[in-house]
N, C-alpha and C. Protein backbone atom coordinates (compact mmCIF):
# COMPACT_ATOMS: atom_id res chain seq x y z
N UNK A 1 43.48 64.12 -24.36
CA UNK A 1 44.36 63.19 -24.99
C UNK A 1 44.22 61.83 -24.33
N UNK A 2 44.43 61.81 -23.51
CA UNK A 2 44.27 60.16 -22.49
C UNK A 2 42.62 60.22 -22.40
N UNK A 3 41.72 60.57 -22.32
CA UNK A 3 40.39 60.18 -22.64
C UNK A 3 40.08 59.91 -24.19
N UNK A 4 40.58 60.58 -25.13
CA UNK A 4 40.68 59.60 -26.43
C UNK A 4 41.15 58.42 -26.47
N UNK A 5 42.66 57.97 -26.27
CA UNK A 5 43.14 56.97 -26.05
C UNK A 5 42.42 56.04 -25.35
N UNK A 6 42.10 56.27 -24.29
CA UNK A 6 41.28 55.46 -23.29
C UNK A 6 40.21 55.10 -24.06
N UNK A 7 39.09 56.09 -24.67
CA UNK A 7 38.19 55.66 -25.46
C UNK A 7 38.03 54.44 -26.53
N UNK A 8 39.21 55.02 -27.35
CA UNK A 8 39.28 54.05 -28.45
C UNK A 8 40.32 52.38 -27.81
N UNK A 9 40.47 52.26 -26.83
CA UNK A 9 40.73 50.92 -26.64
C UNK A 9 39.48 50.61 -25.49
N UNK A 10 38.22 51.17 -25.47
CA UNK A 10 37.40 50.61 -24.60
C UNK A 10 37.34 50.76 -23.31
N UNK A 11 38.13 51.75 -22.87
CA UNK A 11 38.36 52.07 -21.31
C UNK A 11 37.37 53.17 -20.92
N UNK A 12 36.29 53.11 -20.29
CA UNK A 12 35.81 54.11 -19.71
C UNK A 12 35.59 54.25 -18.06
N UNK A 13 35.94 55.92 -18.09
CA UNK A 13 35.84 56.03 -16.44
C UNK A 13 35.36 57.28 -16.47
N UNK A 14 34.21 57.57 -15.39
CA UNK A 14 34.21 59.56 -15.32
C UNK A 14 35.72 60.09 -14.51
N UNK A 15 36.24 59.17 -14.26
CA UNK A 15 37.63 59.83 -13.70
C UNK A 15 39.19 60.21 -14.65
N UNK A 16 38.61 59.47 -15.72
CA UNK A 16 39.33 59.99 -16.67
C UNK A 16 39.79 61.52 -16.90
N UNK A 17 38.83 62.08 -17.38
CA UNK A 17 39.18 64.12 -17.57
C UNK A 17 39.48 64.63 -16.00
N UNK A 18 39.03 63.61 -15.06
CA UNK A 18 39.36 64.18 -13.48
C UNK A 18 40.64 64.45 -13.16
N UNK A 19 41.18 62.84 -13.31
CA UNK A 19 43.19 62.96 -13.21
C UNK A 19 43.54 63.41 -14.28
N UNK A 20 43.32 64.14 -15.40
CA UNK A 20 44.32 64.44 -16.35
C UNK A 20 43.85 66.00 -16.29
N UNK A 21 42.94 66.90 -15.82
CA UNK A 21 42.79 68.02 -15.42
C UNK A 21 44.13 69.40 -15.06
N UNK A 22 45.04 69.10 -14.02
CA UNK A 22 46.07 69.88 -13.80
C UNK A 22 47.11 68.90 -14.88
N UNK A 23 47.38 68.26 -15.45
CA UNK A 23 48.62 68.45 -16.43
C UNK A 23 48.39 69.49 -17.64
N UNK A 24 46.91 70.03 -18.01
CA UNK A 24 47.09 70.67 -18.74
C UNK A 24 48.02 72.06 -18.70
N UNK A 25 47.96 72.70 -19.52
CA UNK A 25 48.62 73.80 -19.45
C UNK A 25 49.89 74.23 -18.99
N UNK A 26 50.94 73.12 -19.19
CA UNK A 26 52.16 72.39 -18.63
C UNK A 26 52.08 72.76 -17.11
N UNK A 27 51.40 71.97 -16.71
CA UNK A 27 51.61 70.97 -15.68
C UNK A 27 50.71 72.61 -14.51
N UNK A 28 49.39 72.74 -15.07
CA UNK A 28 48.78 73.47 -14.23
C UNK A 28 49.23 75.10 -14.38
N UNK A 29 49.46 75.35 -15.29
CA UNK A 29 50.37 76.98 -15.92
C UNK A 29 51.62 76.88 -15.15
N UNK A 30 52.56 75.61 -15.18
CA UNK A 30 53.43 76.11 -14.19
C UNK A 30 54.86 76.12 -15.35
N UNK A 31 54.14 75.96 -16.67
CA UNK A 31 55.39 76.33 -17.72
C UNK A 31 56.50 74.85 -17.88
N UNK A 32 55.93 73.44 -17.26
CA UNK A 32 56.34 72.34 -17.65
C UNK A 32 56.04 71.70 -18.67
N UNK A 33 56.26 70.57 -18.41
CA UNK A 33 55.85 69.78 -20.11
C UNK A 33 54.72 69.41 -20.15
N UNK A 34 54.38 69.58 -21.67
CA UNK A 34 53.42 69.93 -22.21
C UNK A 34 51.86 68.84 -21.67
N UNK A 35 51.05 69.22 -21.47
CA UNK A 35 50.22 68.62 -21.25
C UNK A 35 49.83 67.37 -22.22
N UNK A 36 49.61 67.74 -23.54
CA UNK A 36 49.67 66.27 -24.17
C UNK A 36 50.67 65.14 -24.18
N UNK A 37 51.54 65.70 -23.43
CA UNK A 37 52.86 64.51 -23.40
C UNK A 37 52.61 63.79 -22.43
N UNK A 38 52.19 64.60 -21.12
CA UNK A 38 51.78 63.54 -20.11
C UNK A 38 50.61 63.20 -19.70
N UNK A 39 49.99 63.70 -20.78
CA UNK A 39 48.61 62.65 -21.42
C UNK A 39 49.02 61.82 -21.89
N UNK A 40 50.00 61.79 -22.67
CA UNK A 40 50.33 60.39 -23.51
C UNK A 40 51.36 59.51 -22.64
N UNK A 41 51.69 59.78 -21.57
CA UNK A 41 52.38 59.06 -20.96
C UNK A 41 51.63 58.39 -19.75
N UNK A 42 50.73 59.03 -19.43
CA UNK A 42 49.38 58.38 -18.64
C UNK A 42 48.43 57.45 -19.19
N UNK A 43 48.20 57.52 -20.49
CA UNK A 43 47.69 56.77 -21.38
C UNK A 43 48.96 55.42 -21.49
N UNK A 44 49.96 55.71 -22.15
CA UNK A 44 50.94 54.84 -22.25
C UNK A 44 51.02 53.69 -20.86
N UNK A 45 50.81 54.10 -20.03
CA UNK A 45 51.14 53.34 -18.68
C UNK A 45 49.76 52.62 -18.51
N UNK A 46 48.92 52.79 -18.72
CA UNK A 46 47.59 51.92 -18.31
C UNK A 46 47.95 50.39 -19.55
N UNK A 47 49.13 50.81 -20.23
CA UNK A 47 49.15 49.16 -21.06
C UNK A 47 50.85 48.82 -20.52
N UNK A 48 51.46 49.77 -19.64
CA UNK A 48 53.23 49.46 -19.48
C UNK A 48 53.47 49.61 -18.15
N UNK A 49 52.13 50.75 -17.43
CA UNK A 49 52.82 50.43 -16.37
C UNK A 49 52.41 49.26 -15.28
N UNK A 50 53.65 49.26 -13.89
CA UNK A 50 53.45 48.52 -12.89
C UNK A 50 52.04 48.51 -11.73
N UNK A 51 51.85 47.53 -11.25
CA UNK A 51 50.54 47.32 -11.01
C UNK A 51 50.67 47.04 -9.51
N UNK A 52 52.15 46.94 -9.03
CA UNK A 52 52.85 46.92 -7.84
C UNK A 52 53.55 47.41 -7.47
N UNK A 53 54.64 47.91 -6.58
CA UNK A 53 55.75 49.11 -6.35
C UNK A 53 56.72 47.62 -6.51
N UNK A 54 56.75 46.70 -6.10
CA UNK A 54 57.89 45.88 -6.98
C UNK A 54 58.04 45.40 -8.36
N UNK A 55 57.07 45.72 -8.93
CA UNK A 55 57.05 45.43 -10.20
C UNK A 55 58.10 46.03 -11.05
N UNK A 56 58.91 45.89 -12.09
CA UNK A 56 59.69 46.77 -13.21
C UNK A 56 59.07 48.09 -13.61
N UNK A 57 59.62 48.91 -13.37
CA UNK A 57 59.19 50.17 -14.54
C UNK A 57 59.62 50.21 -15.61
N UNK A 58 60.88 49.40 -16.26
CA UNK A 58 61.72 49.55 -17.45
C UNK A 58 60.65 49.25 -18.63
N UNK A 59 59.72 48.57 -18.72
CA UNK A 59 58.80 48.41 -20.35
C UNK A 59 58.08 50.24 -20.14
N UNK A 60 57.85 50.35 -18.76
CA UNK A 60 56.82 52.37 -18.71
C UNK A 60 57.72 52.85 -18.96
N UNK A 61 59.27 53.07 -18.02
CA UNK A 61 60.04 54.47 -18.43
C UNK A 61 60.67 54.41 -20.17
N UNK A 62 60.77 52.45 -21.24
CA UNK A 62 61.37 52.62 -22.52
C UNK A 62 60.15 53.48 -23.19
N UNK A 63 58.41 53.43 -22.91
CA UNK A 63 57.58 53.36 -24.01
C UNK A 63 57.41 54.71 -23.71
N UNK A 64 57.17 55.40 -22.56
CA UNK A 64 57.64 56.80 -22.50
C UNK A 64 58.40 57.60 -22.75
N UNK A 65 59.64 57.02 -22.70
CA UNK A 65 60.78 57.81 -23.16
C UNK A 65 61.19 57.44 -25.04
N UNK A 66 60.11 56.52 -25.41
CA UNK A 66 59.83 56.38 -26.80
C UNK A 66 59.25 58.13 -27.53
N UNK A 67 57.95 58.03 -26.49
CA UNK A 67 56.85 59.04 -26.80
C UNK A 67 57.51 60.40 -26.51
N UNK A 68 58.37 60.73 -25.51
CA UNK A 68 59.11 62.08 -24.89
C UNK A 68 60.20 62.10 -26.36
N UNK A 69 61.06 61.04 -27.08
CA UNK A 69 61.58 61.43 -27.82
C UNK A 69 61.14 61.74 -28.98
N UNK A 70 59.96 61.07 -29.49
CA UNK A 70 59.10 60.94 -30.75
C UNK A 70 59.09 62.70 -30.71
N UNK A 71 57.85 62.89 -29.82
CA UNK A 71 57.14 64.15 -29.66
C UNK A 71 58.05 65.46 -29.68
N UNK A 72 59.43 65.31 -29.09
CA UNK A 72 60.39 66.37 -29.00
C UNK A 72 61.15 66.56 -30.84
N UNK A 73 61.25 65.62 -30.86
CA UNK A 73 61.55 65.22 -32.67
C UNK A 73 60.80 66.03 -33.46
N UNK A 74 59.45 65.84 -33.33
CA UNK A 74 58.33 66.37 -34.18
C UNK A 74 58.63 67.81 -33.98
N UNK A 75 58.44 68.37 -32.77
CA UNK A 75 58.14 69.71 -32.15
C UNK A 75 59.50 70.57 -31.65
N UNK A 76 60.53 70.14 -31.16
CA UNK A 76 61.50 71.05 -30.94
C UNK A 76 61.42 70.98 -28.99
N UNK A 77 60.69 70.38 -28.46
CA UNK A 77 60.64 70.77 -27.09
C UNK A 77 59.17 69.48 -26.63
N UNK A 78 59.23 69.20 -25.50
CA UNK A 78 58.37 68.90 -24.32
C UNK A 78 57.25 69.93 -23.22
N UNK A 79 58.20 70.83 -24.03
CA UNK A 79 58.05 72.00 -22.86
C UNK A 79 56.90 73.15 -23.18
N UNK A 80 55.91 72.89 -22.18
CA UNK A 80 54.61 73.40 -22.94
C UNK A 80 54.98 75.16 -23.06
N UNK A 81 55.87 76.01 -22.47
CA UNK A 81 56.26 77.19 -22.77
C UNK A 81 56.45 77.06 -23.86
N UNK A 82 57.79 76.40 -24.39
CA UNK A 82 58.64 76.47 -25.56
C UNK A 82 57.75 76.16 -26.66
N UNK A 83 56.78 75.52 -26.49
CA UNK A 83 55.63 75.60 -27.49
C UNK A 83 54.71 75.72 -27.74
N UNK A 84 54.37 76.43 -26.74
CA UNK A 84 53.24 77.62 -27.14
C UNK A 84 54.07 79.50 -27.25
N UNK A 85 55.14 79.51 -26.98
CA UNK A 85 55.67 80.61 -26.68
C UNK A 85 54.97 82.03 -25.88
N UNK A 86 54.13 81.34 -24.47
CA UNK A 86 53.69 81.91 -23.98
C UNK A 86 53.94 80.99 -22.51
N UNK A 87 53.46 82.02 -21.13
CA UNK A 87 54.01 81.78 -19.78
C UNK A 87 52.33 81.21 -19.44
N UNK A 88 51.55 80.56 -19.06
CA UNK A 88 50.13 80.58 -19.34
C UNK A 88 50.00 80.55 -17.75
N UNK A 89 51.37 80.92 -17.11
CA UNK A 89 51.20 81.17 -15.48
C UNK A 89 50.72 82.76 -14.99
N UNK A 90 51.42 83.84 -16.57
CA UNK A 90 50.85 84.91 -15.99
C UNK A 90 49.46 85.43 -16.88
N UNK A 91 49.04 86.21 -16.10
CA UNK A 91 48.00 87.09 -17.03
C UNK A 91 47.98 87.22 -18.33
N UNK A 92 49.76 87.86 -19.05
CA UNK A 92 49.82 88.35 -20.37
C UNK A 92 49.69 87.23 -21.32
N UNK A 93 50.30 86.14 -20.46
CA UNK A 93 50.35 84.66 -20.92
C UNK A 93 48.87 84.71 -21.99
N UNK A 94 48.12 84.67 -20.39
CA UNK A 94 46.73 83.97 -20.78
C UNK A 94 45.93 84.60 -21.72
N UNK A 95 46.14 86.00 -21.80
CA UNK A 95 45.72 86.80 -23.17
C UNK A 95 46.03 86.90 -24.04
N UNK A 96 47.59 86.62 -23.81
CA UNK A 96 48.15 87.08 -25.42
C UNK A 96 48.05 84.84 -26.36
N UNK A 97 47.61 83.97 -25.51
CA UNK A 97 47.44 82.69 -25.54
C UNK A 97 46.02 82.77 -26.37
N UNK A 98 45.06 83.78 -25.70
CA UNK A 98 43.43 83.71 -26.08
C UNK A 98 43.85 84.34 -27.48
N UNK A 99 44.14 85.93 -27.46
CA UNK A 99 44.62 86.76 -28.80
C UNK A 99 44.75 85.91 -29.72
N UNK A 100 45.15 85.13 -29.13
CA UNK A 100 46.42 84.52 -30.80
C UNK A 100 46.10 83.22 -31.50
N UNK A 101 45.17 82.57 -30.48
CA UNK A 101 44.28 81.71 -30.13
C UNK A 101 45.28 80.31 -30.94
N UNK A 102 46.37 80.46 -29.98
CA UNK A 102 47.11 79.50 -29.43
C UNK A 102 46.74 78.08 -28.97
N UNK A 103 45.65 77.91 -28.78
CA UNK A 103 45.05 76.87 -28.40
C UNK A 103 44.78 75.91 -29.56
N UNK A 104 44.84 76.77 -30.85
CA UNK A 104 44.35 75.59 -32.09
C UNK A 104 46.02 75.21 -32.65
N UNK A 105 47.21 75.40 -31.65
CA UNK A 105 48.10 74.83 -31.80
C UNK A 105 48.26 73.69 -31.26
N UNK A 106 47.38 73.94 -29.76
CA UNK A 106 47.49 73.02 -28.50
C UNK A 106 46.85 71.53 -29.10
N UNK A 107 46.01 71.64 -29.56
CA UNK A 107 45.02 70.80 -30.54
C UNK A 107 45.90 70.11 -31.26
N UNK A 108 46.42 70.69 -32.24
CA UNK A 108 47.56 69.64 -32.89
C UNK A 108 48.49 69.28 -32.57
N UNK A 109 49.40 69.91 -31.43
CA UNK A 109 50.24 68.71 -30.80
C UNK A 109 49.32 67.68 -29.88
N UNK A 110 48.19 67.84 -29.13
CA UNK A 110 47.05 67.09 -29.17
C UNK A 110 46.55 65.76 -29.45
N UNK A 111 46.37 66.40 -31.08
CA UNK A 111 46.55 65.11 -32.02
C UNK A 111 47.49 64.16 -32.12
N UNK A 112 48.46 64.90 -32.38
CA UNK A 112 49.99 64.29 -32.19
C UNK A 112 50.63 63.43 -31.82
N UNK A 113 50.10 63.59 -30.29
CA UNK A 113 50.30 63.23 -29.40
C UNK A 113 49.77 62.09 -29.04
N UNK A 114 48.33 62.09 -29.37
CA UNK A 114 47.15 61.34 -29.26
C UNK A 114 47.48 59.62 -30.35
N UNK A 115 48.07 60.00 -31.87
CA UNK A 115 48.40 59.41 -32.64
C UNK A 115 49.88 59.12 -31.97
N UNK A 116 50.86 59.09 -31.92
CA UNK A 116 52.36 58.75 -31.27
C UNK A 116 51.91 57.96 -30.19
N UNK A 117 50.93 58.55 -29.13
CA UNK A 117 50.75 57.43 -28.17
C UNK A 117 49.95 55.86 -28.80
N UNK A 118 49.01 56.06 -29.76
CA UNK A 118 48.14 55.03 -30.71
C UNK A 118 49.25 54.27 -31.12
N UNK A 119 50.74 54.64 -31.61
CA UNK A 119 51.44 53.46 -32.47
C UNK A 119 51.82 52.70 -31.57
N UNK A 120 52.62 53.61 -30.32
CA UNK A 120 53.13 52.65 -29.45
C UNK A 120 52.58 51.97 -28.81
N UNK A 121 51.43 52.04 -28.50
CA UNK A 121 50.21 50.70 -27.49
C UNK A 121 49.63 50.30 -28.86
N UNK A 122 49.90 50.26 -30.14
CA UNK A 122 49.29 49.19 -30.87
C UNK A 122 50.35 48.20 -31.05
N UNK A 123 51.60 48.84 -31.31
CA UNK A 123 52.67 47.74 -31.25
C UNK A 123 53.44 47.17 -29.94
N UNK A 124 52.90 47.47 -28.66
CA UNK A 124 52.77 46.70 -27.54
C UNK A 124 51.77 46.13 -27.56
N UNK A 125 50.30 45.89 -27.78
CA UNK A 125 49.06 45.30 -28.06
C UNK A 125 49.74 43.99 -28.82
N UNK A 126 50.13 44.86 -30.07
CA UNK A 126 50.73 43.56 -31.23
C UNK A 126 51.43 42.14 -31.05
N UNK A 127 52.81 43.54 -30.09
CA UNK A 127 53.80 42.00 -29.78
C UNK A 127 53.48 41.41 -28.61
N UNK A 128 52.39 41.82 -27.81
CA UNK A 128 51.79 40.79 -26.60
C UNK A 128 51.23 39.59 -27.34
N UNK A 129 50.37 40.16 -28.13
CA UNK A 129 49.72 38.96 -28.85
C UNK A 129 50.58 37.90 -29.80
N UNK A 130 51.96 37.79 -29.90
CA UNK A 130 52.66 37.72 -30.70
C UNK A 130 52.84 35.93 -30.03
């Protein structure tokens, strides 16, 4: 998700898929929120967030907590358990995840995700240029 994003505004790094590696699978199988959310909130911050520890966080924590409400709206939850309805910390998780092949769900919140983060850094893009 944040290596698409990144892509399509011209950002390339091989460290990209590096740092976004353990958020998958909420937050490393540890049953947190969902990995595309904080893909999209990692993505979101390379145009909102601070670039200093004195800097404001209030434009990162509104455009995030834009994307955390958007995405919960759409889906019912943040919470990569609650939507995949599997534990992907244990074993049964991870099989009954492959079985069911759960993953071409993961994909479309994914997308989702991928697009929700696209409106909000086009209409921060927008009104910079404004």
């Amino acid at each position: 998700m944040l290596l698409a994003v990144c892509e399509s505004q011209g950002i390339q790094s091989d460290l990209i898929p590096r740092i976004a590696t353990g958020f998958c699978g909420g937050l490393s199988r540890t049953c947190g929120i969902c990995g595309a959310v904080s893909g999209a909130i990692m993505a979101l911050n390379l145009f909102t967030g601070r670039v200093a520890p004195k800097d404001s966080v209030i434009e990162s924590y509104t455009t995030a907590g834009k994307m955390i409400e958007t995405f919960a709206g759409s889906f019912g939850s943040t919470n990569c358990k609650d939507l995949t309805g599997v534990d992907l910390g244990t074993e049964e998780g991870q099989k009954k995840f492959k079985e069911e092949n759960i993953r071409e769900r993961c994909k479309g919140y994914t997308g989702e995700a991928t697009r929700m983060a696209m409106v909000l850094i086009e209409d921060k893009l927008k009104n910079r240029g404004s």
